[in-house]
N, C-alpha and C. Protein backbone atom coordinates (compact mmCIF):
# COMPACT_ATOMS: atom_id res chain seq x y z
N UNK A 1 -107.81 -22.16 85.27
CA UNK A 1 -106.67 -21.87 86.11
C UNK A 1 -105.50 -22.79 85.73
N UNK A 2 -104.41 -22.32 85.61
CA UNK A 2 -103.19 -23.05 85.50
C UNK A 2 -102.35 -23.52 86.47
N UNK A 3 -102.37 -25.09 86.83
CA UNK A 3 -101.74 -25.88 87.78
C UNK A 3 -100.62 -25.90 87.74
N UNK A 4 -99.77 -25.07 88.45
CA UNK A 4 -98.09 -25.34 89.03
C UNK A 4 -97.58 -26.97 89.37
N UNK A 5 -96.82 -27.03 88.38
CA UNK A 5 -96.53 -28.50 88.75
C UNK A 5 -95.18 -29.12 89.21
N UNK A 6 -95.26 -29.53 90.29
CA UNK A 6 -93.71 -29.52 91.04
C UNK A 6 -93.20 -31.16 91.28
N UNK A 7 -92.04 -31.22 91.11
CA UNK A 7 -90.71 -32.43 91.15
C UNK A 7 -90.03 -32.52 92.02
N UNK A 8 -90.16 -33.46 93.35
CA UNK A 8 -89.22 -33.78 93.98
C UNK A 8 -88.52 -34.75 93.88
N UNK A 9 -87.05 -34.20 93.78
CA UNK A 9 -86.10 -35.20 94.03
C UNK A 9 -85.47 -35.45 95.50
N UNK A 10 -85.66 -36.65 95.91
CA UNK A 10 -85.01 -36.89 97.60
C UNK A 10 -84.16 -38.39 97.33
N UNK A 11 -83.39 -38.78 98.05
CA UNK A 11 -82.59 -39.69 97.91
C UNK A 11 -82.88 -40.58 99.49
N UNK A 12 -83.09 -39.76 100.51
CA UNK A 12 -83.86 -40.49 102.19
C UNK A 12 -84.87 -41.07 102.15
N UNK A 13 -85.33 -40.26 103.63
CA UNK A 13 -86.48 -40.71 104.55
C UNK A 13 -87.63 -40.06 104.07
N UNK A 14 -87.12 -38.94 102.95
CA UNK A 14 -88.53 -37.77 102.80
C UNK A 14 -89.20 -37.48 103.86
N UNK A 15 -88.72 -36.58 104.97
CA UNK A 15 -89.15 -36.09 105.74
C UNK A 15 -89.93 -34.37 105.14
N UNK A 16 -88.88 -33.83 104.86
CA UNK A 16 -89.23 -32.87 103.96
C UNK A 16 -90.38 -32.92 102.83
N UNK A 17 -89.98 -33.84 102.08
CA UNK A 17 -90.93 -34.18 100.87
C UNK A 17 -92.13 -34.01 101.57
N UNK A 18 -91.99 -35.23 102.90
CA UNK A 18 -93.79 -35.23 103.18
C UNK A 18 -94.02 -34.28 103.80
N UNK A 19 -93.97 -32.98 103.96
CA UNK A 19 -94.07 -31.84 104.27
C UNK A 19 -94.86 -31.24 103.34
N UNK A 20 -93.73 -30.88 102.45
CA UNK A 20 -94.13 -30.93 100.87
C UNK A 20 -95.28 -31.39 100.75
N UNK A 21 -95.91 -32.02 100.58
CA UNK A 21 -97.28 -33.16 100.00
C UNK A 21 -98.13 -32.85 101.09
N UNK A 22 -97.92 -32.64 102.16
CA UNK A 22 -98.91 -31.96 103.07
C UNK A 22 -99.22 -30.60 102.31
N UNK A 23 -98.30 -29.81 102.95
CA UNK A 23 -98.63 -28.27 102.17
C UNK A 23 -99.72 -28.44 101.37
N UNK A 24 -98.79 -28.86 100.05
CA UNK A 24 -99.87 -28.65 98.83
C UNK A 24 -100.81 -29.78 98.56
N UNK A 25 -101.13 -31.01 99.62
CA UNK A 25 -102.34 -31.61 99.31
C UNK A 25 -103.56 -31.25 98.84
N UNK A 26 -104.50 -30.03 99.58
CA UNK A 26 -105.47 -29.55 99.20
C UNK A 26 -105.54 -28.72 98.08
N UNK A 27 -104.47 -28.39 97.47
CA UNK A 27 -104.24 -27.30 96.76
C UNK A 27 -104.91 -26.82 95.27
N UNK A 28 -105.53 -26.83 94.62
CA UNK A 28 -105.96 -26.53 93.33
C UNK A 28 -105.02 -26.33 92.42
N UNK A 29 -104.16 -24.87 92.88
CA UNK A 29 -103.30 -24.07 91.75
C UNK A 29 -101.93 -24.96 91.91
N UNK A 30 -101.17 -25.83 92.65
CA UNK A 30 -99.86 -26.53 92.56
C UNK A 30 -100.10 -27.64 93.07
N UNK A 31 -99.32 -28.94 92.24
CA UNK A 31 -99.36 -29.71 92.83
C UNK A 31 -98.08 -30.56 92.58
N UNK A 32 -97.82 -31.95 92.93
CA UNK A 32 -96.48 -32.52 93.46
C UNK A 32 -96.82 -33.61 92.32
N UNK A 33 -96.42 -33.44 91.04
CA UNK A 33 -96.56 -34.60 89.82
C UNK A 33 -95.78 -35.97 90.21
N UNK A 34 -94.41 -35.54 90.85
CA UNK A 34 -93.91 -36.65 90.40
C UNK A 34 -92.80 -36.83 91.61
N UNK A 35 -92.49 -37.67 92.63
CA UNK A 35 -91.03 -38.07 93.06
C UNK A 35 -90.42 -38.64 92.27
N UNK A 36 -89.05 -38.35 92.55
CA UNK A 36 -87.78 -39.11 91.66
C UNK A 36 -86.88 -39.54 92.76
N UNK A 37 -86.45 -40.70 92.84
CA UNK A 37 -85.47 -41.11 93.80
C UNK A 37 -84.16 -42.10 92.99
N UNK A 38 -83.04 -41.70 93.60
CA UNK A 38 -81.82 -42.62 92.85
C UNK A 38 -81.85 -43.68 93.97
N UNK A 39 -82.47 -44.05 94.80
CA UNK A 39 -82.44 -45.07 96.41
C UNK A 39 -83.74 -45.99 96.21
N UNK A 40 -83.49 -47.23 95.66
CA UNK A 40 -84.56 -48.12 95.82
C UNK A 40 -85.60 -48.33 97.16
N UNK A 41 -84.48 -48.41 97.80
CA UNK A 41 -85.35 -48.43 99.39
C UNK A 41 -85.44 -46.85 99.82
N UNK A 42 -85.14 -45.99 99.12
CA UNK A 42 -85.41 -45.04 99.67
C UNK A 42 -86.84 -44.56 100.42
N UNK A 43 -87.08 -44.26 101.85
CA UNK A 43 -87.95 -43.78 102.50
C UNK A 43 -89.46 -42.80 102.01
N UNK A 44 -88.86 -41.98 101.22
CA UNK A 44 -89.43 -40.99 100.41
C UNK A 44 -90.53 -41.86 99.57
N UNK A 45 -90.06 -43.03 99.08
CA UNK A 45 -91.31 -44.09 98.49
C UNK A 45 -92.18 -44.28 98.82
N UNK A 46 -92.61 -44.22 100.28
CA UNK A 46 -93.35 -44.55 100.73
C UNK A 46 -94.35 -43.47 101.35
N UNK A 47 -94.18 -42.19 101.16
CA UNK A 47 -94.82 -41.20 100.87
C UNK A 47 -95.37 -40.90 99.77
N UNK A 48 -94.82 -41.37 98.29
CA UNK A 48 -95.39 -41.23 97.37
C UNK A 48 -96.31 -42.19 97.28
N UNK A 49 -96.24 -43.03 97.57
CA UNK A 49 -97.41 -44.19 97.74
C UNK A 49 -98.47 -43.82 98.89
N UNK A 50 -98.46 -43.46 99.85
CA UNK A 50 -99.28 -43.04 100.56
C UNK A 50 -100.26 -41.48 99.99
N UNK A 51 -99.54 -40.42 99.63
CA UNK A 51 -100.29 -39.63 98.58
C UNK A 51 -100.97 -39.65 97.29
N UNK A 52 -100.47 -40.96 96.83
CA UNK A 52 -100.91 -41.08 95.10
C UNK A 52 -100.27 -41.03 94.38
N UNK A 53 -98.79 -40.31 94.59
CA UNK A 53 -98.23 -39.17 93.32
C UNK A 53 -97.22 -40.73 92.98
N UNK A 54 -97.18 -40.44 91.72
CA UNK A 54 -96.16 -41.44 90.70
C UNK A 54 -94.57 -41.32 91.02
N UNK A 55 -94.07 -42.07 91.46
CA UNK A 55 -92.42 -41.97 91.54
C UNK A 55 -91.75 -42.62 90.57
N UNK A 56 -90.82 -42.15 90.46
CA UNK A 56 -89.42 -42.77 89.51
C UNK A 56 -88.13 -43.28 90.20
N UNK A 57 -87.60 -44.19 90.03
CA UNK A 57 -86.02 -44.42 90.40
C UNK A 57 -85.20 -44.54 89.43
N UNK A 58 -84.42 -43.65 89.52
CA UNK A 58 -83.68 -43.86 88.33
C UNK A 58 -81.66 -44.16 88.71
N UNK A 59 -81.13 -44.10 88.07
CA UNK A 59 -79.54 -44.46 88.62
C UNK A 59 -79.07 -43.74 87.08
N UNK A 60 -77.21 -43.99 87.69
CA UNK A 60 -76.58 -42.54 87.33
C UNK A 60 -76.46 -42.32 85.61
N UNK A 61 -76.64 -43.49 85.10
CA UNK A 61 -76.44 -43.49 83.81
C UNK A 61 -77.81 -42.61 83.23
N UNK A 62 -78.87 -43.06 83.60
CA UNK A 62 -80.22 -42.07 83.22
C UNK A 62 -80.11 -40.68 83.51
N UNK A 63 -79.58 -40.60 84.70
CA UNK A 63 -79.77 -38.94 84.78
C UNK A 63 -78.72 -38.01 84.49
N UNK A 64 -77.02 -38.62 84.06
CA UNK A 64 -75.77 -38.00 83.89
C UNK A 64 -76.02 -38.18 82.55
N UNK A 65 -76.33 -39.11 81.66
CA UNK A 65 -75.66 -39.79 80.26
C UNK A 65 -76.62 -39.50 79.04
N UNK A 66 -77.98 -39.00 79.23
CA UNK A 66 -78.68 -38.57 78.34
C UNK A 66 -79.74 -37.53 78.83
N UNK A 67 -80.91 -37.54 78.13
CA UNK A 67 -81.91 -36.56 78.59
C UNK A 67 -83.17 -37.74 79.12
N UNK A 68 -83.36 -38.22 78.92
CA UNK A 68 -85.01 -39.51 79.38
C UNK A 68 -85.60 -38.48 80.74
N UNK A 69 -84.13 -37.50 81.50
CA UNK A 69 -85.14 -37.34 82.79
C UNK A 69 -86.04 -36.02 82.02
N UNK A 70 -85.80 -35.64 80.67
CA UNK A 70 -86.07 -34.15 80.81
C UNK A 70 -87.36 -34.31 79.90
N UNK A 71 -87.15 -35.97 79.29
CA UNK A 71 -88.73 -36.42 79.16
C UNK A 71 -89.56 -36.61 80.23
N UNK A 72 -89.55 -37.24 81.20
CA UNK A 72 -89.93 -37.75 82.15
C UNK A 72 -90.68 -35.82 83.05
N UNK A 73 -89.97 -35.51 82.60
CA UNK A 73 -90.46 -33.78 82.89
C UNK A 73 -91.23 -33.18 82.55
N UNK A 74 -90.78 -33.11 81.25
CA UNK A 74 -91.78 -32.33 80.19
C UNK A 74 -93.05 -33.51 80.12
N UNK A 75 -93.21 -34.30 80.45
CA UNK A 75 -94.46 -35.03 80.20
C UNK A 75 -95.33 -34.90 81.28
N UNK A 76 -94.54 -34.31 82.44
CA UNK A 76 -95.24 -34.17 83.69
C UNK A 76 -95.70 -32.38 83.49
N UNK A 77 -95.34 -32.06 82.98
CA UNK A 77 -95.33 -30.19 82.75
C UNK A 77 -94.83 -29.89 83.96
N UNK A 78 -93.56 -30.24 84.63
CA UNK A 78 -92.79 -29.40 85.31
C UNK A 78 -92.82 -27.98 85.44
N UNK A 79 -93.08 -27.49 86.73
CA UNK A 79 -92.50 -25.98 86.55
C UNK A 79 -91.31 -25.52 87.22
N UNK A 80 -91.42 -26.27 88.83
CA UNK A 80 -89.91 -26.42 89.97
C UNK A 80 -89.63 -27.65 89.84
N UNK A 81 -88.54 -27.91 90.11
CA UNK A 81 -87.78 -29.09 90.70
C UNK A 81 -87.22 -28.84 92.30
N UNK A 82 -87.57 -29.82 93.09
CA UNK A 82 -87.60 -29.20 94.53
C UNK A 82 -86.61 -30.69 94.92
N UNK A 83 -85.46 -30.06 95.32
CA UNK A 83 -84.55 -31.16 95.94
C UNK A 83 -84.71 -31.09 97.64
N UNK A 84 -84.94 -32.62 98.04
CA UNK A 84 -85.42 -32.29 99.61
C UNK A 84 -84.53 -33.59 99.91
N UNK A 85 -83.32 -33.44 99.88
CA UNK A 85 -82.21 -34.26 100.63
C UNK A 85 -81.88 -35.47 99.13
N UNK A 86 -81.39 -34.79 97.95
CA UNK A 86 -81.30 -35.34 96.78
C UNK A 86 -79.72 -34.77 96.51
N UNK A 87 -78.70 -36.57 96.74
CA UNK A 87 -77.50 -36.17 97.03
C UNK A 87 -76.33 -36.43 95.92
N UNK A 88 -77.15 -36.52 94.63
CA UNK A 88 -76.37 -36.19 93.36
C UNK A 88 -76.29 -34.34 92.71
N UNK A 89 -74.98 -34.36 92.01
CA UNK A 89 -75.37 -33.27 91.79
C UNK A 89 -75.73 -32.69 90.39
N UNK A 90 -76.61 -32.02 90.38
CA UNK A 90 -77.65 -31.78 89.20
C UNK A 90 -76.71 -31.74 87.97
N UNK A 91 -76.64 -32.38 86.45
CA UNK A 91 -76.46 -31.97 85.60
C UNK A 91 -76.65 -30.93 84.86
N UNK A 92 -75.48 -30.31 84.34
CA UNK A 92 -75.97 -28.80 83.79
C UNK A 92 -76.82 -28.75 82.35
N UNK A 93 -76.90 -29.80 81.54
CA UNK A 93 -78.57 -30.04 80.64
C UNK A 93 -79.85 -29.35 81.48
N UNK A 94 -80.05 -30.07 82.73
CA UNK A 94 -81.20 -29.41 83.48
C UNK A 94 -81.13 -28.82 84.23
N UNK A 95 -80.32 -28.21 84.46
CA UNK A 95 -79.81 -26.64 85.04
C UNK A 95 -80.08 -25.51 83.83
N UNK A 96 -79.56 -25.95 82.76
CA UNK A 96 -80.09 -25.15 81.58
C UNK A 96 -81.39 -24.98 81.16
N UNK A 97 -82.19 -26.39 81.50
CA UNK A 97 -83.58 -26.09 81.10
C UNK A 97 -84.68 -25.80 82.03
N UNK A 98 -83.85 -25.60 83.26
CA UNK A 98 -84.27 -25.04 84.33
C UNK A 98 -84.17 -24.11 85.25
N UNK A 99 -84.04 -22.96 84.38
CA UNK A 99 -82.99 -22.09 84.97
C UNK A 99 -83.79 -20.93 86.40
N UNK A 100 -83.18 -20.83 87.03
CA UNK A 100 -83.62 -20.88 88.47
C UNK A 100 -85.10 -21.29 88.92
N UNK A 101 -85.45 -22.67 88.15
CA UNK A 101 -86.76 -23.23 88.67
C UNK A 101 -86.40 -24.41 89.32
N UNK A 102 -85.07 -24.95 90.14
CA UNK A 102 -84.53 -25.75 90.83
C UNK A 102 -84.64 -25.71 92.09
N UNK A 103 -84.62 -25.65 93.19
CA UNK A 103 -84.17 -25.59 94.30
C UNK A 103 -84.07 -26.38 95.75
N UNK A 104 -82.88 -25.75 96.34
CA UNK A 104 -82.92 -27.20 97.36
C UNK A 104 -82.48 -26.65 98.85
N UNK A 105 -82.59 -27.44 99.52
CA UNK A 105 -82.47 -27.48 101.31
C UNK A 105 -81.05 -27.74 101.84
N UNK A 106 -80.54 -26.72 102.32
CA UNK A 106 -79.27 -27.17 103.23
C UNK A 106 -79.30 -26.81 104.70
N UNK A 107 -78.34 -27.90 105.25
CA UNK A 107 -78.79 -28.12 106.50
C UNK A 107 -77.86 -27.39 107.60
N UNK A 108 -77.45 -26.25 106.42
CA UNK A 108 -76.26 -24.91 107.64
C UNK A 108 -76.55 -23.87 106.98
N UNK A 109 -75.80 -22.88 107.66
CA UNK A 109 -76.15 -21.33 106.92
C UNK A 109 -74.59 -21.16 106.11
N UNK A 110 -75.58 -21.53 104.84
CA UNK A 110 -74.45 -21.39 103.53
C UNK A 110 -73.56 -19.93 103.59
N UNK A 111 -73.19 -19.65 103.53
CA UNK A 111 -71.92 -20.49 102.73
C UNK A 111 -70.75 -21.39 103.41
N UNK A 112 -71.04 -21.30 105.09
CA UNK A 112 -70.58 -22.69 105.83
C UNK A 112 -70.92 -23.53 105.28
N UNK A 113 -70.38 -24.79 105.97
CA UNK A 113 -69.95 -26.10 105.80
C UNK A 113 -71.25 -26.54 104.52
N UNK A 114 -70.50 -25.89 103.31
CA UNK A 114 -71.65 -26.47 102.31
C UNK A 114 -70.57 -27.20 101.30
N UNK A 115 -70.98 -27.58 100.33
CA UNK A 115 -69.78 -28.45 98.96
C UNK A 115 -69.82 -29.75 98.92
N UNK A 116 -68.85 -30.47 98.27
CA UNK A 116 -68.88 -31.61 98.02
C UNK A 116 -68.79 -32.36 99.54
N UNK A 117 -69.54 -33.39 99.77
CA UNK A 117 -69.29 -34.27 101.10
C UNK A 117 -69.76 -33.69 102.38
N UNK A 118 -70.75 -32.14 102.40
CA UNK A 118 -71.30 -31.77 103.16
C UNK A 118 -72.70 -31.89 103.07
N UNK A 119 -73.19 -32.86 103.78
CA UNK A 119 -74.74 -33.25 103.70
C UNK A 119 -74.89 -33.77 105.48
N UNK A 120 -75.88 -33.80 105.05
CA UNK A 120 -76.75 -34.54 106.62
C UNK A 120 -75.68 -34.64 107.81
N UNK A 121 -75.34 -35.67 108.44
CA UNK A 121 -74.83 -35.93 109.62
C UNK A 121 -73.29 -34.65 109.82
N UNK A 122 -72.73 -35.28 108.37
CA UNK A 122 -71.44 -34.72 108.74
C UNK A 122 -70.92 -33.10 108.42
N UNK A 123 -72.49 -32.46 108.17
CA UNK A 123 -72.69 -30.95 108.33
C UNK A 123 -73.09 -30.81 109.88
N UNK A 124 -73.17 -31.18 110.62
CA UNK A 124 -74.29 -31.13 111.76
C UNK A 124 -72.24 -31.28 112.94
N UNK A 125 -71.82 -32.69 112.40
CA UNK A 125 -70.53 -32.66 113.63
C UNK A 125 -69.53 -31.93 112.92
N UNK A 126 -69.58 -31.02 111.85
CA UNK A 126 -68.43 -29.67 112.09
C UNK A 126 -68.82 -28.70 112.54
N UNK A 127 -70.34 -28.03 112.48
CA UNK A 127 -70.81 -27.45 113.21
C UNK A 127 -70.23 -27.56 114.54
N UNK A 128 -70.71 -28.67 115.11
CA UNK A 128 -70.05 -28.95 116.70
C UNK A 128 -68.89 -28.72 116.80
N UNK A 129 -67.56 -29.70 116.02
CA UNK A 129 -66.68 -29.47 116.11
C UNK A 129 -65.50 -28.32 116.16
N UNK A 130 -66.74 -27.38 115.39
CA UNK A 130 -66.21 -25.92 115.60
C UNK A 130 -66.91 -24.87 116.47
N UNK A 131 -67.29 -25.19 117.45
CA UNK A 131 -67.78 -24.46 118.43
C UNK A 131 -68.60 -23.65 118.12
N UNK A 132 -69.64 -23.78 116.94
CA UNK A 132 -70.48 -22.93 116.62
C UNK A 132 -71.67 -22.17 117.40
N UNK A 133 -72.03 -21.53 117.68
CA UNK A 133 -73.09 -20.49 118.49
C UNK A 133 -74.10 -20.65 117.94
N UNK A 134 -74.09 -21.00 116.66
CA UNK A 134 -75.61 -21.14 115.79
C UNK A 134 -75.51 -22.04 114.46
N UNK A 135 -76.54 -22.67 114.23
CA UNK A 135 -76.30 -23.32 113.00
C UNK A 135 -77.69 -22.90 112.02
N UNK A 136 -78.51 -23.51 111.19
CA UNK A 136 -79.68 -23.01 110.61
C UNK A 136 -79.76 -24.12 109.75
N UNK A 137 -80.34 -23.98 108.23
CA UNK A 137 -80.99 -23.97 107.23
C UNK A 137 -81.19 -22.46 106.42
N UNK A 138 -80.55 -23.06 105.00
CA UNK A 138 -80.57 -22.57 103.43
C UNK A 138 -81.36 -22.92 102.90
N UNK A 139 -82.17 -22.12 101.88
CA UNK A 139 -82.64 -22.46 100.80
C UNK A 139 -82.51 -21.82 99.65
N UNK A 140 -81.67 -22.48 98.54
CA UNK A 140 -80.81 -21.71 97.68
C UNK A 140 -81.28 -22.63 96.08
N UNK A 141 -81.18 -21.45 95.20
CA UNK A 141 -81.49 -22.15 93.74
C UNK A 141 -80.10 -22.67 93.29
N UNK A 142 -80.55 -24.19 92.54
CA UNK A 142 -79.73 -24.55 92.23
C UNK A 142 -78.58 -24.11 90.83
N UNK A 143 -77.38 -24.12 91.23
CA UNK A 143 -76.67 -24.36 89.59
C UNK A 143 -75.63 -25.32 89.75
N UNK A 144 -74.38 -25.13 88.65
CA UNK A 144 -73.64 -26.59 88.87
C UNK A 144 -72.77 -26.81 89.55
N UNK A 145 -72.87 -26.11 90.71
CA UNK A 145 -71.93 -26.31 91.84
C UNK A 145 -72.99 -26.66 93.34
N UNK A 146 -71.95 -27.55 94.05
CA UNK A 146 -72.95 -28.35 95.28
C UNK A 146 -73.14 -27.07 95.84
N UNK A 147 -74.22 -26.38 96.50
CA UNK A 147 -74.24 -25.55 97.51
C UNK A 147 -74.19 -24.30 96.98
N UNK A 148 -74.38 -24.00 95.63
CA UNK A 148 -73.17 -22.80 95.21
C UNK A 148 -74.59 -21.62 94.76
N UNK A 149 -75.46 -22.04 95.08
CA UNK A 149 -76.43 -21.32 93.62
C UNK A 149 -77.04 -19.88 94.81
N UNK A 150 -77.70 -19.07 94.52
CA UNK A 150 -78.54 -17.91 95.06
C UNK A 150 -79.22 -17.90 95.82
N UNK A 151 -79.30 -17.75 97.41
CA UNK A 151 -79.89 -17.62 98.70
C UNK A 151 -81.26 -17.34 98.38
N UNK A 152 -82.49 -18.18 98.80
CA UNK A 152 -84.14 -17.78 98.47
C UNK A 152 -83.80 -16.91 100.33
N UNK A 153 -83.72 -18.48 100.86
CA UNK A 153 -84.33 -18.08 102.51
C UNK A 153 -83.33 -18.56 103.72
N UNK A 154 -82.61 -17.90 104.26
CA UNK A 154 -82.53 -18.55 105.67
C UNK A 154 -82.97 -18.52 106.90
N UNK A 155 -82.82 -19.69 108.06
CA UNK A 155 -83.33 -19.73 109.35
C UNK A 155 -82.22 -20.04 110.10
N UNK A 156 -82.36 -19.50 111.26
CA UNK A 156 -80.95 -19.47 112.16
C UNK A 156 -81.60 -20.64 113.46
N UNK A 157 -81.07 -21.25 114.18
CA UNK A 157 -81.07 -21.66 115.40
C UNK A 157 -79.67 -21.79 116.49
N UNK A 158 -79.94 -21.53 117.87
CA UNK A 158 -78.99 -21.13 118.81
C UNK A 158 -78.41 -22.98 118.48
N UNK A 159 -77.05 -22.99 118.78
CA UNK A 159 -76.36 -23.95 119.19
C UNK A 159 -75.60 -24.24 120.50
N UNK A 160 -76.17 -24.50 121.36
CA UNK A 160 -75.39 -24.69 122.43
C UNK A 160 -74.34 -25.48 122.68
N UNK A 161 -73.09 -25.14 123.42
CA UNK A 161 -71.81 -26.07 124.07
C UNK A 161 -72.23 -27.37 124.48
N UNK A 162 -73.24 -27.76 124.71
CA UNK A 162 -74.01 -28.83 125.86
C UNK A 162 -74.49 -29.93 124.25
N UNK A 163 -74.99 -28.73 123.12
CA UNK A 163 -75.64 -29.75 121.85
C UNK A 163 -74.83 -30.97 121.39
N UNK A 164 -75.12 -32.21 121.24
CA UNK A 164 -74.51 -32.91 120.63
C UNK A 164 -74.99 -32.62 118.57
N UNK A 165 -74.08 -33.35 118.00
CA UNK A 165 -74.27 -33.25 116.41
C UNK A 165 -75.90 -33.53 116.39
N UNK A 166 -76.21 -34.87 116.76
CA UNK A 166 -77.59 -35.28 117.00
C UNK A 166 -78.53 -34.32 117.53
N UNK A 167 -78.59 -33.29 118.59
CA UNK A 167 -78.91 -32.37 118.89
C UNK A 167 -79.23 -31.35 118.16
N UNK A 168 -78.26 -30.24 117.13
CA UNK A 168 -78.31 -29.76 116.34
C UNK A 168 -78.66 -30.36 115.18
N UNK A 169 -79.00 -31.57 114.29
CA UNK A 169 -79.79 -31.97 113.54
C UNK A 169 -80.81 -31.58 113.85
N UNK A 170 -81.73 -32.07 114.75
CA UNK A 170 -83.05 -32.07 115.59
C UNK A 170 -83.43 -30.91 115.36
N UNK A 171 -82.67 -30.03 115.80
CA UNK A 171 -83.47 -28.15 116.21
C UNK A 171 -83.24 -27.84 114.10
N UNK A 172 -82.09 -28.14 113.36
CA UNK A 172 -81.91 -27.79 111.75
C UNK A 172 -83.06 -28.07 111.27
N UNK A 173 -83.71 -29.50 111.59
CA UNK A 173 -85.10 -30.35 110.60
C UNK A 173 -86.11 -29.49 111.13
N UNK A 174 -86.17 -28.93 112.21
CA UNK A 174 -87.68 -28.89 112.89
C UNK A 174 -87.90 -27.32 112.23
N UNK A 175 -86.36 -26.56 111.61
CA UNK A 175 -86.61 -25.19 110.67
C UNK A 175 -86.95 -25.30 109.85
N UNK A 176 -86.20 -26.42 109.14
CA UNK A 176 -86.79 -27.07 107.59
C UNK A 176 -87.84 -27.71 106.98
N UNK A 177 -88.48 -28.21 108.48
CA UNK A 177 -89.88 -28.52 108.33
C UNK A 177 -90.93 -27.34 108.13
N UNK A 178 -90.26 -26.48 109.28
CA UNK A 178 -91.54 -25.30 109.31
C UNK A 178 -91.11 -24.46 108.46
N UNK A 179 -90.26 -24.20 107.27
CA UNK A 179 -90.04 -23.24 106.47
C UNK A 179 -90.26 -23.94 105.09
N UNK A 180 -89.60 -24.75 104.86
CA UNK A 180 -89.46 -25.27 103.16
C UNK A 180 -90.80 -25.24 102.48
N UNK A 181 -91.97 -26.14 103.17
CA UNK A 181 -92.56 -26.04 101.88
C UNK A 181 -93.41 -24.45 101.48
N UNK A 182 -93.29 -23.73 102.66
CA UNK A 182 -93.94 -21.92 102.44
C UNK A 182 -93.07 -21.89 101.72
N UNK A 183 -91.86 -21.90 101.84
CA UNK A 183 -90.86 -20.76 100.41
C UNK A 183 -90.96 -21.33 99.43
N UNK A 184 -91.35 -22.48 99.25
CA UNK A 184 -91.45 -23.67 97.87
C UNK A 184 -92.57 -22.95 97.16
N UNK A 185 -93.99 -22.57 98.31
CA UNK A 185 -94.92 -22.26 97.77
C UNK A 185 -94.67 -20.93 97.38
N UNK A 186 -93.93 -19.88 97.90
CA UNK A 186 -93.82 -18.25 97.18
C UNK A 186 -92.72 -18.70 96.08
N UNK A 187 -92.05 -19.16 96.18
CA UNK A 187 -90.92 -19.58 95.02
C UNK A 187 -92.18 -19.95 93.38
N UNK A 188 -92.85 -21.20 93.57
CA UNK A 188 -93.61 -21.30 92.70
C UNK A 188 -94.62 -20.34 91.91
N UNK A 189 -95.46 -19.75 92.94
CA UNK A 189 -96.34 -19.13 92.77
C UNK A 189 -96.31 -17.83 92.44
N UNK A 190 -95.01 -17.11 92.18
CA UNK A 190 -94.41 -15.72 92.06
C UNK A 190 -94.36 -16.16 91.01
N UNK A 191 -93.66 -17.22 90.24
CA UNK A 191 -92.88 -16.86 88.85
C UNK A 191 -93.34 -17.35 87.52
């Protein structure tokens, strides 16, 4: 049988990730080779250490200025690259050698408040700030634009007048928890 072998990149807490690594802990046919983090203290470390799986940190000159990450890949036999709150944006080298085997988590229903400088908190208070009725979670393949690449999956949640930003985070993660790593797994396992 041939093992699906998957790459997360996270830059946090890896909340997601460890989702991720749940899912496919038991798994035979896929498994989670490798974290990559650009955040020394990043959170996500400490999930990879608690599962086993080998992490990398790398900074901007390694992953903008040559290829080392696309060794660091191919040695792992990559098949996805799964971004789970990873807040650089992908070089088009591995966009090319990855061509829709990328993908990543956003924390609104794209094509809202997505692009440069829309991540975590300060997707969550324009939501608010614009009186939104609903906010969600994307999950879209990557290319070389922030936010820009091909809709896999979305999830909607009500936003109420009463929600604070903090509020609507809360109800966004608890979609992204219960959706990401299933579409990770039909994403992989289809192609």
């Amino acid at each position: 049988m041939d093992i699906k072998h998957i790459a997360i990149f996270a830059s946090g807490s890896g909340s997601n990730a460890r989702k991720i690594l749940e899912h496919f802990e038991e798994r035979n046919d896929v498994e989670v080779a490798i974290i990559i983090t650009n955040r020394k203290n990043a959170g996500v470390l400490s999930h990879a250490s608690e599962f086993d799986i080998p992490s990398l940190r790398i900074d901007k000159s390694y992953f903008y200025n040559n290829d080392c990450i696309l060794n660091v890949l191919k040695s792992e036999k990559i098949d996805l690259i799964v971004l789970a709150g990873f807040l650089w944006l992908i070089p088009a080298y591995l966009i090319a050698e990855y061509p829709d085997k990328i993908v990543n988590i956003h924390p609104a229903l794209l094509p809202k408040y997505g692009g440069k400088g829309m991540y975590g908190h300060h997707v969550h208070e324009a939501v608010k700030a614009n009186n939104e009725s609903e906010s969600g979670m994307t999950i879209h393949y990557v290319n070389e634009k922030f936010d820009d690449g091909g809709h896999i999956f979305q999830a909607k949640c009500i936003v109420s007048s009463l929600d604070s930003a903090d509020d609507i985070a809360a109800k966004v993660l608890q979609l992204e928890h219960k959706h990401y790593a299933e579409v990770i797994d039909k994403v992989i396992t289809t192609t």
